[in-house]
N, C-alpha and C. Protein backbone atom coordinates (compact mmCIF):
# COMPACT_ATOMS: atom_id res chain seq x y z
N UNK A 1 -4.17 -34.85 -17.45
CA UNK A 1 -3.31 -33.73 -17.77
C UNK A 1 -4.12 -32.45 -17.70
N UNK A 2 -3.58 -31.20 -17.00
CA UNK A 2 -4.47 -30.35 -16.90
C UNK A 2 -3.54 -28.89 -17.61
N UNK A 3 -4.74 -28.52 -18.81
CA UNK A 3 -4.05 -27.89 -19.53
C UNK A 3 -4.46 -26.09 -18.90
N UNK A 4 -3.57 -25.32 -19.34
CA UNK A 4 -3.57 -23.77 -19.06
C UNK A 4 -4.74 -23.01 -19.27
N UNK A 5 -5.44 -22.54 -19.30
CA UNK A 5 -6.41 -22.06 -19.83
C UNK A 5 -6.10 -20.18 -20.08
N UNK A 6 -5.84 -19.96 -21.24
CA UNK A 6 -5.79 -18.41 -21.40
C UNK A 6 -6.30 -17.53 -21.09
N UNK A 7 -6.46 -16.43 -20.53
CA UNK A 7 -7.55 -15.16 -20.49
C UNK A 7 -7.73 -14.99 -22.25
N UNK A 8 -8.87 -14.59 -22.25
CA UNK A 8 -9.01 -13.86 -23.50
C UNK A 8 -8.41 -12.02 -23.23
N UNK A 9 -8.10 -11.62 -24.80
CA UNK A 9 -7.60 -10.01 -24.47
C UNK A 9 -8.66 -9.32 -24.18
N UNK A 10 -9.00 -8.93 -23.44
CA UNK A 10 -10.49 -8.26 -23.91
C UNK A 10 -9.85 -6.63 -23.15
N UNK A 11 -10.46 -5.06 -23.80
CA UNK A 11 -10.10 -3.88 -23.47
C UNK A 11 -9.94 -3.86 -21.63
N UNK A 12 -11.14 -4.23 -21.29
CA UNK A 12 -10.69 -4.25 -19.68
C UNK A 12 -9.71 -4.96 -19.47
N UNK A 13 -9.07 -6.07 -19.75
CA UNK A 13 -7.83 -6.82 -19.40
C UNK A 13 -6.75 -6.33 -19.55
N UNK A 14 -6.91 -5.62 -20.52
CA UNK A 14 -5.13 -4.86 -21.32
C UNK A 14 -5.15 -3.55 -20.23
N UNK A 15 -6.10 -2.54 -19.94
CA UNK A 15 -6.13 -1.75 -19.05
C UNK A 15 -6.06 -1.82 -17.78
N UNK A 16 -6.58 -2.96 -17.25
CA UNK A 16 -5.64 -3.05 -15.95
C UNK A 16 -4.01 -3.87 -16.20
N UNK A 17 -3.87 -4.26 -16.73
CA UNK A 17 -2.20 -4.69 -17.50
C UNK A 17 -1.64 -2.97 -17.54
N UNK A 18 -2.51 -2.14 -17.96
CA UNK A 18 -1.90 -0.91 -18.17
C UNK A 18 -1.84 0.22 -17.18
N UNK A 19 -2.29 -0.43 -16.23
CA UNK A 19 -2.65 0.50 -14.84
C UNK A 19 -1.29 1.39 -14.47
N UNK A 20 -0.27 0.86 -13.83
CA UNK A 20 0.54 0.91 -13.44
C UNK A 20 1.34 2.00 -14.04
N UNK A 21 1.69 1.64 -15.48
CA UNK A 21 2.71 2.64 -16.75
C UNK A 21 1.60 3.65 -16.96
N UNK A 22 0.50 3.73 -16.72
CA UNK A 22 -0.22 5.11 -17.01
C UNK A 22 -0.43 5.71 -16.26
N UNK A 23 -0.61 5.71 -15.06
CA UNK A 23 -0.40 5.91 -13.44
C UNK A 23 0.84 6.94 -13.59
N UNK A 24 2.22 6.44 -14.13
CA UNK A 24 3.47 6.69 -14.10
C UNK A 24 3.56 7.40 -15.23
N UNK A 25 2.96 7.26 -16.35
CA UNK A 25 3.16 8.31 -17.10
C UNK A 25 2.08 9.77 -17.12
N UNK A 26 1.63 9.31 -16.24
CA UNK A 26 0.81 10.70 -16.14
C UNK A 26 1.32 11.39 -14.84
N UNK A 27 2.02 10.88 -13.47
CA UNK A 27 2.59 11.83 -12.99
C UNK A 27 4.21 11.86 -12.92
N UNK A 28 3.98 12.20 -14.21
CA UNK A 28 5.76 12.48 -14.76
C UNK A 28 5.95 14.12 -13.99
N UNK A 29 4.77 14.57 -14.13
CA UNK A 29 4.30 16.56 -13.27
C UNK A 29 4.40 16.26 -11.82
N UNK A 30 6.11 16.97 -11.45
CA UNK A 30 6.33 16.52 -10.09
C UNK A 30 4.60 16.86 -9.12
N UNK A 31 4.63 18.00 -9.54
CA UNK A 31 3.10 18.02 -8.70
C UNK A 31 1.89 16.96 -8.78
N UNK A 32 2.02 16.92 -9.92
CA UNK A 32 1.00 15.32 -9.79
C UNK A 32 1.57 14.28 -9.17
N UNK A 33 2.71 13.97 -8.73
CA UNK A 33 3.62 13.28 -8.46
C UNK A 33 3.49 12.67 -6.79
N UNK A 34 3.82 14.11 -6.04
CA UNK A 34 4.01 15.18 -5.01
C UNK A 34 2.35 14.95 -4.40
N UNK A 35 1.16 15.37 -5.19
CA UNK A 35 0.02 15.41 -4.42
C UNK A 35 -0.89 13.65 -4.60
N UNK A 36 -0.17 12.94 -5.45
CA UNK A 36 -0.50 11.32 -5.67
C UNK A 36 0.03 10.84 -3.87
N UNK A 37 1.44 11.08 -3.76
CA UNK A 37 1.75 10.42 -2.91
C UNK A 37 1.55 10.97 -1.66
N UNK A 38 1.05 12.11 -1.69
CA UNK A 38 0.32 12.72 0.12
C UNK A 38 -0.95 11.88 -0.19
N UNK A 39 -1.88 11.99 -1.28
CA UNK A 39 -2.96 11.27 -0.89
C UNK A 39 -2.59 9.79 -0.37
N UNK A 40 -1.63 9.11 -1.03
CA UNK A 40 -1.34 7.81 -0.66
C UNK A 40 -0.33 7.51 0.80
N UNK A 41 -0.16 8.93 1.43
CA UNK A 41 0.32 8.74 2.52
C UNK A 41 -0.47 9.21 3.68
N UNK A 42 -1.91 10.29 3.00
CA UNK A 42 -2.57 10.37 3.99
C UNK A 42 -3.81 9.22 4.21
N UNK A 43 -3.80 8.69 3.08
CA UNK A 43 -4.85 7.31 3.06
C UNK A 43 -4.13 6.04 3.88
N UNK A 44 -2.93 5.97 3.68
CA UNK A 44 -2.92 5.05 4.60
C UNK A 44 -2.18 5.39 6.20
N UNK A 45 -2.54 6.86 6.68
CA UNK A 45 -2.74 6.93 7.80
C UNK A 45 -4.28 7.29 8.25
N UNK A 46 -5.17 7.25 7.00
CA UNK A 46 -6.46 7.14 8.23
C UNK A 46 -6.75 5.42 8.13
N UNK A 47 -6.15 4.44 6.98
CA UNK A 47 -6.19 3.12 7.28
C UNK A 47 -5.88 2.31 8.74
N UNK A 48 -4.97 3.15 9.43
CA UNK A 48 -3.49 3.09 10.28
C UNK A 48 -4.45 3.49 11.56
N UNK A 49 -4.92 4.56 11.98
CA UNK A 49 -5.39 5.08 12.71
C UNK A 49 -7.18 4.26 12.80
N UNK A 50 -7.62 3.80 11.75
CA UNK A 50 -8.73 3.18 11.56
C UNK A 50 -8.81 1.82 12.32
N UNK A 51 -7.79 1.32 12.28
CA UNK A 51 -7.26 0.13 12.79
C UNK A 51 -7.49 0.05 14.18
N UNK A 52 -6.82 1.07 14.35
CA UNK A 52 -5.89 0.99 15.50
C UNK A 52 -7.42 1.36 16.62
N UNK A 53 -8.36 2.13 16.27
CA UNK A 53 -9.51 2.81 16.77
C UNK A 53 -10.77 1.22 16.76
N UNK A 54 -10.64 0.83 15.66
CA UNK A 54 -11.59 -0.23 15.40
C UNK A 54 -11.26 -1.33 16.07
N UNK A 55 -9.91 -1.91 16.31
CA UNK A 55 -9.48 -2.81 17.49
C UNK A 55 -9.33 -2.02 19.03
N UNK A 56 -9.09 -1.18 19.44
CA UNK A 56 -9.57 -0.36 20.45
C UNK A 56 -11.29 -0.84 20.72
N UNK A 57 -12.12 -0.59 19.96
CA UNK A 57 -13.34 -0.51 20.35
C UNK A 57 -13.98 -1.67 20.57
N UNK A 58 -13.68 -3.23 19.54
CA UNK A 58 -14.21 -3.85 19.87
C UNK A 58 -13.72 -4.66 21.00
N UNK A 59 -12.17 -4.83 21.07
CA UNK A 59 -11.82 -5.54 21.94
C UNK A 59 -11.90 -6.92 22.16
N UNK A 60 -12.05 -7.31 20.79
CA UNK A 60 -12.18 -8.64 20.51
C UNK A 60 -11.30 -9.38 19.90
N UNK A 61 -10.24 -8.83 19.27
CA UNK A 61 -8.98 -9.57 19.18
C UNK A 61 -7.74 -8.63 18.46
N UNK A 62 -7.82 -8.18 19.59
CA UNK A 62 -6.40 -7.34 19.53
C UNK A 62 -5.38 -8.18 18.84
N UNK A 63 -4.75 -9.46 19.96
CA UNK A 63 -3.88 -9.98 19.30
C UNK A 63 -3.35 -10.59 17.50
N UNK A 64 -4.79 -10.48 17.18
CA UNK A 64 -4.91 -11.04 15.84
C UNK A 64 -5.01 -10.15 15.14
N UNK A 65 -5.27 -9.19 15.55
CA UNK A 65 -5.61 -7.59 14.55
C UNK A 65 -3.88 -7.06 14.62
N UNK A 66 -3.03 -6.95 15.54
CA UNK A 66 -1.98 -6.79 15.78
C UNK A 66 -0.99 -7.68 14.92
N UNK A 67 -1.27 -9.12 14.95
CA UNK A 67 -0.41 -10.06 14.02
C UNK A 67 -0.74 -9.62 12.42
N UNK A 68 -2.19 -9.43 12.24
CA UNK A 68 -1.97 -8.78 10.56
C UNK A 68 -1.50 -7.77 10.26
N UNK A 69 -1.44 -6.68 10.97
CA UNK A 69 -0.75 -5.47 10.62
C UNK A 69 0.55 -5.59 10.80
N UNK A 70 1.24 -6.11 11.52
CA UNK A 70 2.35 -6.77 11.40
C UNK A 70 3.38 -7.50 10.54
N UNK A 71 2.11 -8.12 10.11
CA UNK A 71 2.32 -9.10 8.73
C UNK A 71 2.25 -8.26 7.75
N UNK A 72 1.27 -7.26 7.82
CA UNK A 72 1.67 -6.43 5.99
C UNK A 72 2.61 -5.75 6.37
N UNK A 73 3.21 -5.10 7.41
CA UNK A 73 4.11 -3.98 7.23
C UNK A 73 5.31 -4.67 7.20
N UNK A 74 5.40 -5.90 7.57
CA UNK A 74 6.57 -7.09 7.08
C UNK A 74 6.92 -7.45 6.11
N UNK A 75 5.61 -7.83 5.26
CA UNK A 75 6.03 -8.17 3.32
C UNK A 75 5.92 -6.74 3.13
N UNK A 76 5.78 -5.65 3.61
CA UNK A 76 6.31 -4.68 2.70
C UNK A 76 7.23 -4.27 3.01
N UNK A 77 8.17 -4.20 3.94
CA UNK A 77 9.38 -4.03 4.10
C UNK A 77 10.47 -4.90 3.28
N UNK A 78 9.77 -6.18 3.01
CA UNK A 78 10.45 -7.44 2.66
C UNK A 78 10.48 -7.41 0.63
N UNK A 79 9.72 -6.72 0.48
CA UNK A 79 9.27 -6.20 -0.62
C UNK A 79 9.98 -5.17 -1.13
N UNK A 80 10.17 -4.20 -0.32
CA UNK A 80 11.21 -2.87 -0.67
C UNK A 80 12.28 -3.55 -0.65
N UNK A 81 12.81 -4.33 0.07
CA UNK A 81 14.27 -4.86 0.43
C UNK A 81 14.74 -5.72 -0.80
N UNK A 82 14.20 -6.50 -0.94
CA UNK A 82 14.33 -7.02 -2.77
C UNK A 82 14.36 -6.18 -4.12
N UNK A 83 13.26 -5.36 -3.78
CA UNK A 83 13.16 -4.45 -4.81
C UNK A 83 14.68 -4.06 -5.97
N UNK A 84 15.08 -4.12 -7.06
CA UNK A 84 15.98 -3.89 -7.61
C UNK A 84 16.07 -2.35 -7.74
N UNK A 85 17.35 -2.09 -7.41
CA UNK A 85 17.68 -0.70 -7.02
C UNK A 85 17.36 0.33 -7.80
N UNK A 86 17.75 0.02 -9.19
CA UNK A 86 17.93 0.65 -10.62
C UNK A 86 17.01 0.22 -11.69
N UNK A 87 15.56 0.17 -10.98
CA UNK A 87 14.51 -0.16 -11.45
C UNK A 87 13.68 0.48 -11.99
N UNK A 88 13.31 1.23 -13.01
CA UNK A 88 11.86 1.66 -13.85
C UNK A 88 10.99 1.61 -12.83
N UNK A 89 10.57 1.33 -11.73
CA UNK A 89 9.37 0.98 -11.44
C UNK A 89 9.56 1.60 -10.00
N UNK A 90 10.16 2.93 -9.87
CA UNK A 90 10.53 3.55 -9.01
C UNK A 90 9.62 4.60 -8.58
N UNK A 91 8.41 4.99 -9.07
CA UNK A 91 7.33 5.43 -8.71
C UNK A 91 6.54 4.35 -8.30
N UNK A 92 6.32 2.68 -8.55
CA UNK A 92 5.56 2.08 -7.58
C UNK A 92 6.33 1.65 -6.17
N UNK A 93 7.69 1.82 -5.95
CA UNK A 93 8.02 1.83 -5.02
C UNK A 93 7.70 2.71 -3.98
N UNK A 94 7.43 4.04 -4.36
CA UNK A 94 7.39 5.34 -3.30
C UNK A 94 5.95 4.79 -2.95
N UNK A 95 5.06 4.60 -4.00
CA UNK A 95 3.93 4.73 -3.13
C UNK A 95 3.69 3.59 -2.40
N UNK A 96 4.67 2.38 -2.43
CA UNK A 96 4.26 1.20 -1.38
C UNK A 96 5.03 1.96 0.00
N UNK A 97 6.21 3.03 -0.25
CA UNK A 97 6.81 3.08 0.89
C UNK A 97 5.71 4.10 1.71
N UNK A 98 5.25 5.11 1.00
CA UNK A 98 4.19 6.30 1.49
C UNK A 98 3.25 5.24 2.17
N UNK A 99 2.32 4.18 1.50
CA UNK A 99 1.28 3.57 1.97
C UNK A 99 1.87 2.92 3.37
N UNK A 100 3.16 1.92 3.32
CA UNK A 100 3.67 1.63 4.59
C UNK A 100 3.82 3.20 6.09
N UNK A 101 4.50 4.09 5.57
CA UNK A 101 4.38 4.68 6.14
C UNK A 101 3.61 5.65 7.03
N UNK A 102 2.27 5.81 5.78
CA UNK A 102 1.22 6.15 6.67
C UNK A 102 0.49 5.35 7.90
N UNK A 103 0.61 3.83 7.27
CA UNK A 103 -0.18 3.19 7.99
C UNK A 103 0.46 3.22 9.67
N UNK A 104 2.09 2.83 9.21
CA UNK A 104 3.00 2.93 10.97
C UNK A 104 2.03 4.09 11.62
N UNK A 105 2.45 5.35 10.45
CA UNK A 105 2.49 6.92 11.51
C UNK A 105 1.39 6.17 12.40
N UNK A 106 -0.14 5.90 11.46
CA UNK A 106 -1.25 6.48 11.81
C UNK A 106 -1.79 5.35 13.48
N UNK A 107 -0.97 4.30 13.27
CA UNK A 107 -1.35 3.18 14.32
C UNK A 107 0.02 3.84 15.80
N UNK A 108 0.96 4.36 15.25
CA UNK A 108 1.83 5.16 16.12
C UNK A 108 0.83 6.39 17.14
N UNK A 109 0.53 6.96 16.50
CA UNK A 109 -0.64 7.88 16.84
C UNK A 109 -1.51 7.37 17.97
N UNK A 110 -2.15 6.76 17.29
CA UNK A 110 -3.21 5.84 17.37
C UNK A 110 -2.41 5.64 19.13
N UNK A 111 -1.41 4.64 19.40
CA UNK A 111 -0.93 4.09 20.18
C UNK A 111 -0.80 5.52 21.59
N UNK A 112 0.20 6.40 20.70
CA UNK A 112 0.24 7.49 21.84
C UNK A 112 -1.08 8.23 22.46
N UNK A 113 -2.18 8.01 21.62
CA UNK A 113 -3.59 8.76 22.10
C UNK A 113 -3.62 7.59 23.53
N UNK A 114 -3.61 6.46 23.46
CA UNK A 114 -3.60 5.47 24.98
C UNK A 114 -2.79 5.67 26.11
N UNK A 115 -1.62 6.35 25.70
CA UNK A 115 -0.92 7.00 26.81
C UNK A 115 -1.26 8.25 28.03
């Protein structure tokens, strides 16, 4: 029989438990709000563009570098789509949609610089 084994509480444990609601309660200031999610939309277009440059260069497996990015921008679409509409948790939604979005722009980009 294999029994559960608990975390202990310890201050670092409860604070990342608390990540999220303090995150959210600190940019309640649309501007904190507003400049959270450009950073999180310009971070994941140099992720996007990083990609897209770093499989460019090596040329060693496009196809597989192509199927993972694929794959995240899939569970996160798949992720928003479940998401409950009328949810509290509507500031971690924007920034999964900002992070998805940068990453498209930045591999979009990325794509038209080959043209």
């Amino acid at each position: 029989m294999h029994m559960a084994i608990k975390l202990q509480s310890t201050g670092l444990n409860k604070n990342i438990g608390q990540l999220l609601t303090r995150l959210e309660t600190w940019a309640k200031n649309p501007w904190r709000r507003f400049s959270l999610l450009l950073i999180v939309l310009l971070s994941g277009f140099l992720i996007g563009s990083s990609i897209g440059m770093l499989n460019g260069v090596l040329a060693l497996m496009d196809p597989v570098g192509a199927f993972f990015v694929v794959l995240i921008l899939e569970i996160m679409v798949r992720l928003r789509r479940y998401w409950p509409k009328y949810s509290k948790e509507i500031f971690t939604r924007q920034i999964m949609d900002m992070a998805r979005i940068g990453l498209l722009y930045g591999l979009l980009l990325d794509g038209f610089k080959l043209l």
